[in-house]
N, C-alpha and C. Protein backbone atom coordinates (compact mmCIF):
# COMPACT_ATOMS: atom_id res chain seq x y z
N UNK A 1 112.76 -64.45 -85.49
CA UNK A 1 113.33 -65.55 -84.75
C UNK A 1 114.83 -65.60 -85.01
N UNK A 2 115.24 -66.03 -83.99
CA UNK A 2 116.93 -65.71 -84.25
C UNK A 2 117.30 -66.88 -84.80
N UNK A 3 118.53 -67.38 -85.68
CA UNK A 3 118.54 -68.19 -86.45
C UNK A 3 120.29 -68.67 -85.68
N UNK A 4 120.87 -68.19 -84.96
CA UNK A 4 122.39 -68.01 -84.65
C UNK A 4 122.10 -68.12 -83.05
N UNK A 5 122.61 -68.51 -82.55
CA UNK A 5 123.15 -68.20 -80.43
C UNK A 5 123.13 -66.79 -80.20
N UNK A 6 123.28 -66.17 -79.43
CA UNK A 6 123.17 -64.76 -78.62
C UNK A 6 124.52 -64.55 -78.32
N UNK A 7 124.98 -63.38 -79.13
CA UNK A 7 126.91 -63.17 -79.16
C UNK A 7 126.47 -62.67 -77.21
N UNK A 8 127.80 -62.48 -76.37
CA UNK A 8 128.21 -62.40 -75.25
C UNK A 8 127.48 -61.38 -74.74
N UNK A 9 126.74 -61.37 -73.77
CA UNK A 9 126.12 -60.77 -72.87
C UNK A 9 124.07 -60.34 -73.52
N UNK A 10 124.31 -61.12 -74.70
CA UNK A 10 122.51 -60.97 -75.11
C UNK A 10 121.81 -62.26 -74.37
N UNK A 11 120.99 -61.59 -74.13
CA UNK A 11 119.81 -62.94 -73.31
C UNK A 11 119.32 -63.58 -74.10
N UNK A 12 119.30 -64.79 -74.22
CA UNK A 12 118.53 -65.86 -75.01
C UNK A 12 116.87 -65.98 -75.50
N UNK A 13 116.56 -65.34 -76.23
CA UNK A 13 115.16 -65.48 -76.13
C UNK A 13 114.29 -66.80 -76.32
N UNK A 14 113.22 -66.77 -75.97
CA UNK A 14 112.35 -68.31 -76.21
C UNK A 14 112.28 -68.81 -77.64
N UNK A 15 112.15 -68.06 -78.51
CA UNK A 15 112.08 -67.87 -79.69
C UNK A 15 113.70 -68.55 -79.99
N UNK A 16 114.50 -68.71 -79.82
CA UNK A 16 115.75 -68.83 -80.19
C UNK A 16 116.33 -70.33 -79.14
N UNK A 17 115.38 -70.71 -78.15
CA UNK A 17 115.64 -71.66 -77.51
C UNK A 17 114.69 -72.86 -77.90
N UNK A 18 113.56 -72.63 -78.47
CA UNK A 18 112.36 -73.06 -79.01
C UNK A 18 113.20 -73.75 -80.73
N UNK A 19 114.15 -73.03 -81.19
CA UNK A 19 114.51 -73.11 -82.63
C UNK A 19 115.16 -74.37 -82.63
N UNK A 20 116.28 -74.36 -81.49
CA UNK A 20 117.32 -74.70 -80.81
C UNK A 20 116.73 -76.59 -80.85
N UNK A 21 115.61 -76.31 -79.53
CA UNK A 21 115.62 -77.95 -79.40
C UNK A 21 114.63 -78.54 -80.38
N UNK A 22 113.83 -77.69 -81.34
CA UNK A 22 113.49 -78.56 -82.53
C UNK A 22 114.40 -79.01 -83.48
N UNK A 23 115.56 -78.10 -84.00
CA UNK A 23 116.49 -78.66 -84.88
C UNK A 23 117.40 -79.87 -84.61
N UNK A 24 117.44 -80.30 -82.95
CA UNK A 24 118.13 -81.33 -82.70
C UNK A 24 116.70 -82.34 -82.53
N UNK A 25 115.48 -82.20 -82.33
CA UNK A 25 114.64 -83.47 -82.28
C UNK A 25 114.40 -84.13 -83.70
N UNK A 26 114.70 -85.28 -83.37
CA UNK A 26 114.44 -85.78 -84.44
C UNK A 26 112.85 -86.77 -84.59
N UNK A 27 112.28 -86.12 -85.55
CA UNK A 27 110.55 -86.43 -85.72
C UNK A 27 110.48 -87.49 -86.49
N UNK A 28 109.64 -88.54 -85.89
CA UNK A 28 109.74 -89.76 -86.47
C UNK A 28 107.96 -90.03 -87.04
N UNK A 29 108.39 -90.58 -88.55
CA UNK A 29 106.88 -90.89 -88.68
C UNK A 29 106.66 -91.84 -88.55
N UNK A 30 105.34 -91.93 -87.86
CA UNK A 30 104.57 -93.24 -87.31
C UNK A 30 103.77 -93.40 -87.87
N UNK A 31 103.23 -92.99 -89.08
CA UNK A 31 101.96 -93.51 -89.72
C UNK A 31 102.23 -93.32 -91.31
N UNK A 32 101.56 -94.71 -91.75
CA UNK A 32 102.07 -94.56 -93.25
C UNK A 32 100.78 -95.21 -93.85
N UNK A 33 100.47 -94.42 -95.20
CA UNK A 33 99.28 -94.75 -96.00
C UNK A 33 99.75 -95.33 -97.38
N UNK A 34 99.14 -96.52 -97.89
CA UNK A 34 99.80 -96.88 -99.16
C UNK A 34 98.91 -97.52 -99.94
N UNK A 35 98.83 -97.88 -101.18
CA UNK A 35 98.14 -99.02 -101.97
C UNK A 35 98.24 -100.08 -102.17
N UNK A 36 97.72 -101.35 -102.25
CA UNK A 36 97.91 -102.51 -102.73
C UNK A 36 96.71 -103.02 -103.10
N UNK A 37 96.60 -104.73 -104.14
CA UNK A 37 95.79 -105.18 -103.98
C UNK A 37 95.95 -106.52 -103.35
N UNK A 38 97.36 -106.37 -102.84
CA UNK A 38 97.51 -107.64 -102.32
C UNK A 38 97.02 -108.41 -100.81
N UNK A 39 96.65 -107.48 -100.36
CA UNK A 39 95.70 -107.58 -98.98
C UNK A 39 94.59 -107.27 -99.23
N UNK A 40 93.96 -107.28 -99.94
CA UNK A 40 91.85 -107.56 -100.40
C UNK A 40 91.47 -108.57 -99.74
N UNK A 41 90.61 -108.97 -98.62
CA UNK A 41 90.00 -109.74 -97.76
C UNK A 41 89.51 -110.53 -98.89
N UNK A 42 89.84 -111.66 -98.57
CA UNK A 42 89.18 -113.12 -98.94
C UNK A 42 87.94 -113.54 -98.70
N UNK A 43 87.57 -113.27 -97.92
CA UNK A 43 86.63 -113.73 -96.80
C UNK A 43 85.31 -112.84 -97.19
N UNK A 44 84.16 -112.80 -96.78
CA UNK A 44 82.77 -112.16 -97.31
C UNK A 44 83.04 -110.85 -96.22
N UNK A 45 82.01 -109.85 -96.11
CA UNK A 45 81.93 -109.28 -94.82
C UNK A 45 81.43 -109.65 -94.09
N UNK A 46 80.54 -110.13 -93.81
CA UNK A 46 79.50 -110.93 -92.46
C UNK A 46 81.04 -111.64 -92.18
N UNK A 47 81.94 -112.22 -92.40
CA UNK A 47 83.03 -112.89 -91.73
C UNK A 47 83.97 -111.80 -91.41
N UNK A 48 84.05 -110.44 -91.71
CA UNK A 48 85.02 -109.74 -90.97
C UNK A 48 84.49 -109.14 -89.44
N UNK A 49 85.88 -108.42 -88.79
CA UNK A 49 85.57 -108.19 -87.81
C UNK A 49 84.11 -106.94 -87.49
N UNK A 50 83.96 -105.96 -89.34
CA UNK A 50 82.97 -105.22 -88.93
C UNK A 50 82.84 -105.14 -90.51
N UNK A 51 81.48 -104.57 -90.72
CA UNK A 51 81.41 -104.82 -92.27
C UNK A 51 81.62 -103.59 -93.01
N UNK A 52 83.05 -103.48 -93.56
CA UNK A 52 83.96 -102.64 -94.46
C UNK A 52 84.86 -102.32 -93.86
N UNK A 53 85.52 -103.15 -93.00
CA UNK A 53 86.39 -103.14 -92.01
C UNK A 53 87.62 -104.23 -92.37
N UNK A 54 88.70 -104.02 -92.96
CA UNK A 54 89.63 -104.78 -93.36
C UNK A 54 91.11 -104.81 -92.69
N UNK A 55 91.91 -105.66 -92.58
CA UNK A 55 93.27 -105.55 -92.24
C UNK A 55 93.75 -106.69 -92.05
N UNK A 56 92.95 -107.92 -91.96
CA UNK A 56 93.85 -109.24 -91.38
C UNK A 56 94.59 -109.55 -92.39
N UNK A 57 94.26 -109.60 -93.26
CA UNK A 57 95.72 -110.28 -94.40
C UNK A 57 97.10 -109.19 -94.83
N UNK A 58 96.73 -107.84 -94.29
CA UNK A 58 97.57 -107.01 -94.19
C UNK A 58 98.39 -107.41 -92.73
N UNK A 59 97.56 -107.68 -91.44
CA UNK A 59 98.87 -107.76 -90.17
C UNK A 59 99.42 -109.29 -90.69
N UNK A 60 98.45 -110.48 -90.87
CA UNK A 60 99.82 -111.39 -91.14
C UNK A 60 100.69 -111.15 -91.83
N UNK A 61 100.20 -110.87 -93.11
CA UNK A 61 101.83 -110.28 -93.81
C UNK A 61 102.91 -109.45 -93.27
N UNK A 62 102.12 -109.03 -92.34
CA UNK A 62 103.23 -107.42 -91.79
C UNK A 62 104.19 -109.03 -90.51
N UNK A 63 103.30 -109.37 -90.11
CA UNK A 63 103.97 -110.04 -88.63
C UNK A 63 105.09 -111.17 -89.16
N UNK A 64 104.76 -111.81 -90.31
CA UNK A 64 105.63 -112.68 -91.25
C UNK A 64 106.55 -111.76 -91.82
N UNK A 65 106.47 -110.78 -92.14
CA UNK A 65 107.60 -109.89 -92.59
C UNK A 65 108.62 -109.33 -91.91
N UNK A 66 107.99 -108.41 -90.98
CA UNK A 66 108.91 -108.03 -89.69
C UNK A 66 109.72 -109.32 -89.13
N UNK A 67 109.31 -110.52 -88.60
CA UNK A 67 109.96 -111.88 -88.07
C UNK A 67 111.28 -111.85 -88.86
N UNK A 68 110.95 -112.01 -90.47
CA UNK A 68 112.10 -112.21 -91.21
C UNK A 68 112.73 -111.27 -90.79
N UNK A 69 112.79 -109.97 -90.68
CA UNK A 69 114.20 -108.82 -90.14
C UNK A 69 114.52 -109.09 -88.76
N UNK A 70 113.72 -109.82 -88.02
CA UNK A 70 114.58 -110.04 -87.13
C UNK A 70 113.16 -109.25 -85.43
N UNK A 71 112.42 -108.70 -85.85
CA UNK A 71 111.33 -107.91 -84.91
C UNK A 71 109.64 -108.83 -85.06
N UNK A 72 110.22 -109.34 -84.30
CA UNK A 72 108.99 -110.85 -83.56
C UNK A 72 107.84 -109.87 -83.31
N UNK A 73 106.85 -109.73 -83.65
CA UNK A 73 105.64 -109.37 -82.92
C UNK A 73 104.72 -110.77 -82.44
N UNK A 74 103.48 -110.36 -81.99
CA UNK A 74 102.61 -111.12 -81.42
C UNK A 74 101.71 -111.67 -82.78
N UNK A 75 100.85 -112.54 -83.02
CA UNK A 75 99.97 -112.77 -83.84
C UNK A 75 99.15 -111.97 -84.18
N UNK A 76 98.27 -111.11 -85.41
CA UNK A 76 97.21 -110.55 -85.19
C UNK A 76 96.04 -110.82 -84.28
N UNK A 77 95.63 -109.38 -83.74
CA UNK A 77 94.40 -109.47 -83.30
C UNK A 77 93.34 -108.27 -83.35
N UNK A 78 92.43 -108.08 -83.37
CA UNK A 78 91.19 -107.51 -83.58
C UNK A 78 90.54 -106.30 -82.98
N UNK A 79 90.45 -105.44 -83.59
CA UNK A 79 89.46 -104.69 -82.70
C UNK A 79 88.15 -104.04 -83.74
N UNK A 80 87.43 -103.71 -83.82
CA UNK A 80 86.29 -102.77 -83.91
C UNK A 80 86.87 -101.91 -85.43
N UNK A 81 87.83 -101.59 -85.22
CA UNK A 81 88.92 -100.37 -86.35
C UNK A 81 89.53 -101.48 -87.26
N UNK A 82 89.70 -102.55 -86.78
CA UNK A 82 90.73 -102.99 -87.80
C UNK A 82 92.00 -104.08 -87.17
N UNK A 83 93.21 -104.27 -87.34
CA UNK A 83 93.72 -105.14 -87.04
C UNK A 83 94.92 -104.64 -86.19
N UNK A 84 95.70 -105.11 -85.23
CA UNK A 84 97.21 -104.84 -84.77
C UNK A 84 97.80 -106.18 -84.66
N UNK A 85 99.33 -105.80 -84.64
CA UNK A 85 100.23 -106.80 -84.00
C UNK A 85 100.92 -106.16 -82.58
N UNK A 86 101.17 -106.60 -81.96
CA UNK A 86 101.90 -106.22 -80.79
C UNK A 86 103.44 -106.37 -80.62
N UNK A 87 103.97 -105.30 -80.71
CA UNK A 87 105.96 -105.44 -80.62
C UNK A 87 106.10 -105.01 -79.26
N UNK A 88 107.21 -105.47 -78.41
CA UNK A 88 107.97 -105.57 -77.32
C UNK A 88 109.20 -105.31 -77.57
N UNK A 89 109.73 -103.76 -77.14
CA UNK A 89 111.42 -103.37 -77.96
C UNK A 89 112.01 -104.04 -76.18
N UNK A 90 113.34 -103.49 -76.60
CA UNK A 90 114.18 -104.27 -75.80
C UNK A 90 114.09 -103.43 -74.09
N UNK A 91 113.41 -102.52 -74.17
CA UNK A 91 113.40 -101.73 -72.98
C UNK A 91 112.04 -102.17 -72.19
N UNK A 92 112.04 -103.43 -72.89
CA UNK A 92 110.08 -103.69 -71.92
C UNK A 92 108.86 -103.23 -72.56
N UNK A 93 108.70 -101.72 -72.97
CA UNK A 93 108.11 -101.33 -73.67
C UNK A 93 106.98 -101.97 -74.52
N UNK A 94 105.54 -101.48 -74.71
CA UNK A 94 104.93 -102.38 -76.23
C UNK A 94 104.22 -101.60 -76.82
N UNK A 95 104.34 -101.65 -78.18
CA UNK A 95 103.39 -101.04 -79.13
C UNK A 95 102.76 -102.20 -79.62
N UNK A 96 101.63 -101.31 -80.44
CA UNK A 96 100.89 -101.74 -81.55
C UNK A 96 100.78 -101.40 -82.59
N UNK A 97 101.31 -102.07 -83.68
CA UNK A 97 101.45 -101.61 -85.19
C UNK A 97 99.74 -101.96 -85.81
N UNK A 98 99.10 -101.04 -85.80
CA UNK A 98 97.83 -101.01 -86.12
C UNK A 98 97.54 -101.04 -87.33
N UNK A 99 96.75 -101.79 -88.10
CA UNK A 99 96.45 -101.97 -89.75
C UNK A 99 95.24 -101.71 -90.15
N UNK A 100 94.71 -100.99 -90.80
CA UNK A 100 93.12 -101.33 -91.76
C UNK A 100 93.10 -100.52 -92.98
N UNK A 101 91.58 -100.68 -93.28
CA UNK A 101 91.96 -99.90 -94.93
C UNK A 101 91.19 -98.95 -94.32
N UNK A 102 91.30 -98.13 -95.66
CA UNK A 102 91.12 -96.60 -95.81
C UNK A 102 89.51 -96.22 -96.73
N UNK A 103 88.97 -95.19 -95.77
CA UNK A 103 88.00 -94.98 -96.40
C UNK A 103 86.94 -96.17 -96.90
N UNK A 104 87.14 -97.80 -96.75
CA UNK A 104 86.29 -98.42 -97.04
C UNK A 104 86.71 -99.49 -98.08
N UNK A 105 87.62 -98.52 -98.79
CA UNK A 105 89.28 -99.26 -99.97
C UNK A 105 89.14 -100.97 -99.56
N UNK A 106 89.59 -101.59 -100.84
CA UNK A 106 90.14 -102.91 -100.18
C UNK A 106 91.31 -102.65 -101.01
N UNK A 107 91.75 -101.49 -101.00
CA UNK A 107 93.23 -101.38 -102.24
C UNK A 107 94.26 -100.33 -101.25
N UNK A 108 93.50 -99.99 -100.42
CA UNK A 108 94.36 -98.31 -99.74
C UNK A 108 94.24 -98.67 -98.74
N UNK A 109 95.54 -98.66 -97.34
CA UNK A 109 95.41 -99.08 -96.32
C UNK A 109 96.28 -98.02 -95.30
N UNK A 110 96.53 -98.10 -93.74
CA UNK A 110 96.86 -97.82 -93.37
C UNK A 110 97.36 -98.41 -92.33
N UNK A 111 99.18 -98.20 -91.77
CA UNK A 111 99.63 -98.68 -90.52
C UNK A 111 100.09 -97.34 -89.42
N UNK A 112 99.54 -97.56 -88.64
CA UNK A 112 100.40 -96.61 -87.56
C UNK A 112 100.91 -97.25 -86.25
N UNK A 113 101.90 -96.45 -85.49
CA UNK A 113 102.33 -96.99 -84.71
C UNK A 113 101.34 -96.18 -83.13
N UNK A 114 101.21 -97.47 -82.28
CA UNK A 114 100.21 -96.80 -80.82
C UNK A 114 101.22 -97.06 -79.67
N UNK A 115 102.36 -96.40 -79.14
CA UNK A 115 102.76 -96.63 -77.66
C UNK A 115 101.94 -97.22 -76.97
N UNK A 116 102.21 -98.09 -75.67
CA UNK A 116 100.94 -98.76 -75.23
C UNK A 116 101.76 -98.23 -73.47
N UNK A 117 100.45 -97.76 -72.34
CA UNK A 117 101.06 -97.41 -71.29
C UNK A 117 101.56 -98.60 -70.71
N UNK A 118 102.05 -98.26 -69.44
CA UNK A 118 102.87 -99.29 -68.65
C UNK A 118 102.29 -98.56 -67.33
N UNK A 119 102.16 -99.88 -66.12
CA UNK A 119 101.84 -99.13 -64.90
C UNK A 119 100.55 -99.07 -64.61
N UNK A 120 100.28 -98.82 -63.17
CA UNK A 120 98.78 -99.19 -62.74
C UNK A 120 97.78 -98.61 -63.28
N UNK A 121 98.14 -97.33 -63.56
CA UNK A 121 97.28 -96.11 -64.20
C UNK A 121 97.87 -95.92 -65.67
N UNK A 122 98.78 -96.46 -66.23
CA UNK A 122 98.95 -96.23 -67.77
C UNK A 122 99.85 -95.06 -67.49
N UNK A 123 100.67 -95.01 -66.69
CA UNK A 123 101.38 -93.36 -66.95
C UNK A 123 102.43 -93.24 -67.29
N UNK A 124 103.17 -94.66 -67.73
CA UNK A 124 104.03 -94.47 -68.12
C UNK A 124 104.05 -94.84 -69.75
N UNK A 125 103.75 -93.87 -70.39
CA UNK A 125 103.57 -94.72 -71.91
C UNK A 125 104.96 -95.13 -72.67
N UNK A 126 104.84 -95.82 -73.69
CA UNK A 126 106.44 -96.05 -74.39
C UNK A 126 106.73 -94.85 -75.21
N UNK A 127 107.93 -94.90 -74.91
CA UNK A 127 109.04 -93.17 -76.03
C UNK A 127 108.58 -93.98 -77.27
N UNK A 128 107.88 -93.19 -78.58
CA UNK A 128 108.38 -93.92 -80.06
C UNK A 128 109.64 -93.80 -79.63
N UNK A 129 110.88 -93.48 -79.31
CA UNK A 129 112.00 -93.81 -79.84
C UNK A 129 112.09 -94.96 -79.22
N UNK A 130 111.75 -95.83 -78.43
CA UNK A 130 111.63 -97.70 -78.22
C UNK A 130 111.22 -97.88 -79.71
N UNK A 131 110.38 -97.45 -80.56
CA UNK A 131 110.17 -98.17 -81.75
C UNK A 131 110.53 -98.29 -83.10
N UNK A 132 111.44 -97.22 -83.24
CA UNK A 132 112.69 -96.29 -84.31
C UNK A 132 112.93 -98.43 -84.90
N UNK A 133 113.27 -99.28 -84.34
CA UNK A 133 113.61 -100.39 -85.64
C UNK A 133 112.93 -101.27 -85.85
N UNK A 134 111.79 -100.97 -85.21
CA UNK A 134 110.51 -102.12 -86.04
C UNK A 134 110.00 -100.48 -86.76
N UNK A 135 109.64 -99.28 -86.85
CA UNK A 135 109.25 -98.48 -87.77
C UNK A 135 110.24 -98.69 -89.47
N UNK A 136 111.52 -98.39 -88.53
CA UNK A 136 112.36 -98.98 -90.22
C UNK A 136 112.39 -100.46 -90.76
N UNK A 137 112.08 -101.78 -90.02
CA UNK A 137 111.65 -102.50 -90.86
C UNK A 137 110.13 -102.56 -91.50
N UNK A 138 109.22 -101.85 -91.18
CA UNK A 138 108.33 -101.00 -91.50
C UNK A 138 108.58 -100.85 -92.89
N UNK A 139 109.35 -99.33 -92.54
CA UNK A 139 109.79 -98.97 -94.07
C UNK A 139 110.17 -99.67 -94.94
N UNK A 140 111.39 -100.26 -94.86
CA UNK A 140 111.96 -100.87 -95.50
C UNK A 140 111.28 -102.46 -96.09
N UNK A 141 110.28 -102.85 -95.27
CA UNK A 141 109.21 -103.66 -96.11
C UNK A 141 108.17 -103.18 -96.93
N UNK A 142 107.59 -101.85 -96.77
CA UNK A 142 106.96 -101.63 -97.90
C UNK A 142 107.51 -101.05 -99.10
N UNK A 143 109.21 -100.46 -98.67
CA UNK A 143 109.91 -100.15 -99.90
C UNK A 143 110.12 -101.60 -100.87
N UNK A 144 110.44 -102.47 -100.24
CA UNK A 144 110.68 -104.05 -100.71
C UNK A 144 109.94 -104.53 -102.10
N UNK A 145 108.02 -104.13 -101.12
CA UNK A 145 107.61 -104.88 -102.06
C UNK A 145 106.73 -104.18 -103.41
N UNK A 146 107.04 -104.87 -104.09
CA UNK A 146 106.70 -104.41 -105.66
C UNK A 146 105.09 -103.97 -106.11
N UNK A 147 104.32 -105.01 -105.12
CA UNK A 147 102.97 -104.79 -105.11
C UNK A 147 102.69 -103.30 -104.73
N UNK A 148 103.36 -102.81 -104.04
CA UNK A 148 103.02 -101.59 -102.87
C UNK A 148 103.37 -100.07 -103.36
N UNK A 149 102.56 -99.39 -103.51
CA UNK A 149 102.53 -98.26 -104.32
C UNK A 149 102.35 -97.40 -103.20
N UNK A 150 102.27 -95.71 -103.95
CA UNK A 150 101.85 -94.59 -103.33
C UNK A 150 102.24 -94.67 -101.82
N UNK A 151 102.82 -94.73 -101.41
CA UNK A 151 103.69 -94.82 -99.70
C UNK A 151 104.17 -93.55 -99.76
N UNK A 152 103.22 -93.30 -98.39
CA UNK A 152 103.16 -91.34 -97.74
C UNK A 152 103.02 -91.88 -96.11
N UNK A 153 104.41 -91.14 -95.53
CA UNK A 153 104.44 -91.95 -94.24
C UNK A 153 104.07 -89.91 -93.64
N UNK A 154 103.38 -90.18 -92.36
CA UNK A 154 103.37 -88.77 -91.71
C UNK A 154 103.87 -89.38 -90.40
């Protein structure tokens, strides 16, 4: 693979154009796995949304946290998997910052980020790059807090 441009009159190969627009993309991680015990459901399981199914005291915290930086989401809400909040960046756009635990854990959890489509048929989905500053207050809240260990974002 060529590592340099093609001196004057060499043809560009794919291999060398392929190099090209990965070194300028910049790859953003959207999913991050971490520890705590500070989001352990309160509540029995017959009261969660599925039984070994956790995340609500993880999205309020997340939706009270993000607010403070300044990135309003929607209230938690529910699905089958676990919990989301819903963000709206400034281009219209909406994700869902999705929460639950891991493996069954009430100590190991996980957030990722879900583009959500736009349009009659969903075809227009959101760029993550609409979500590049609710991901870094993201980061920068689980760097924050002290409770929060082992943070491996992919």
């Amino acid at each position: 693979m060529l590592t340099r441009p093609p001196e004057n009159g060499q043809k560009q190969t794919v291999a060398f154009i392929v190099s090209a627009c990965l070194n300028r993309i910049n790859f953003m991680e959207t999913s991050v796995d971490f520890e705590s015990k500070m989001f352990a459901p309160f509540l029995p399981d017959e009261a969660q949304v599925n039984p070994g199914v956790y995340g609500a005291e993880l999205a309020f915290w997340l939706s009270r946290q993000l607010a403070k930086r300044g990135k309003l989401t929607s209230y938690p809400a529910c699905e089958d998997w676990g919990w989301f909040i819903e963000y709206s960046a400034e281009d219209d756009y909406e994700y869902w910052l999705c929460c639950a635990n891991r493996e069954g854990a009430q100590d190991k959890w996980r957030c990722y980020l879900q583009p959500k489509a736009k349009g009659l048929f969903g075809r227009s989905k959101a760029p993550i790059e609409g979500a590049r500053g609710l991901l870094q207050s993201l980061r920068d809240v689980l760097r924050e807090e002290d409770s929060i260990s082992n943070v491996a974002w992919e």
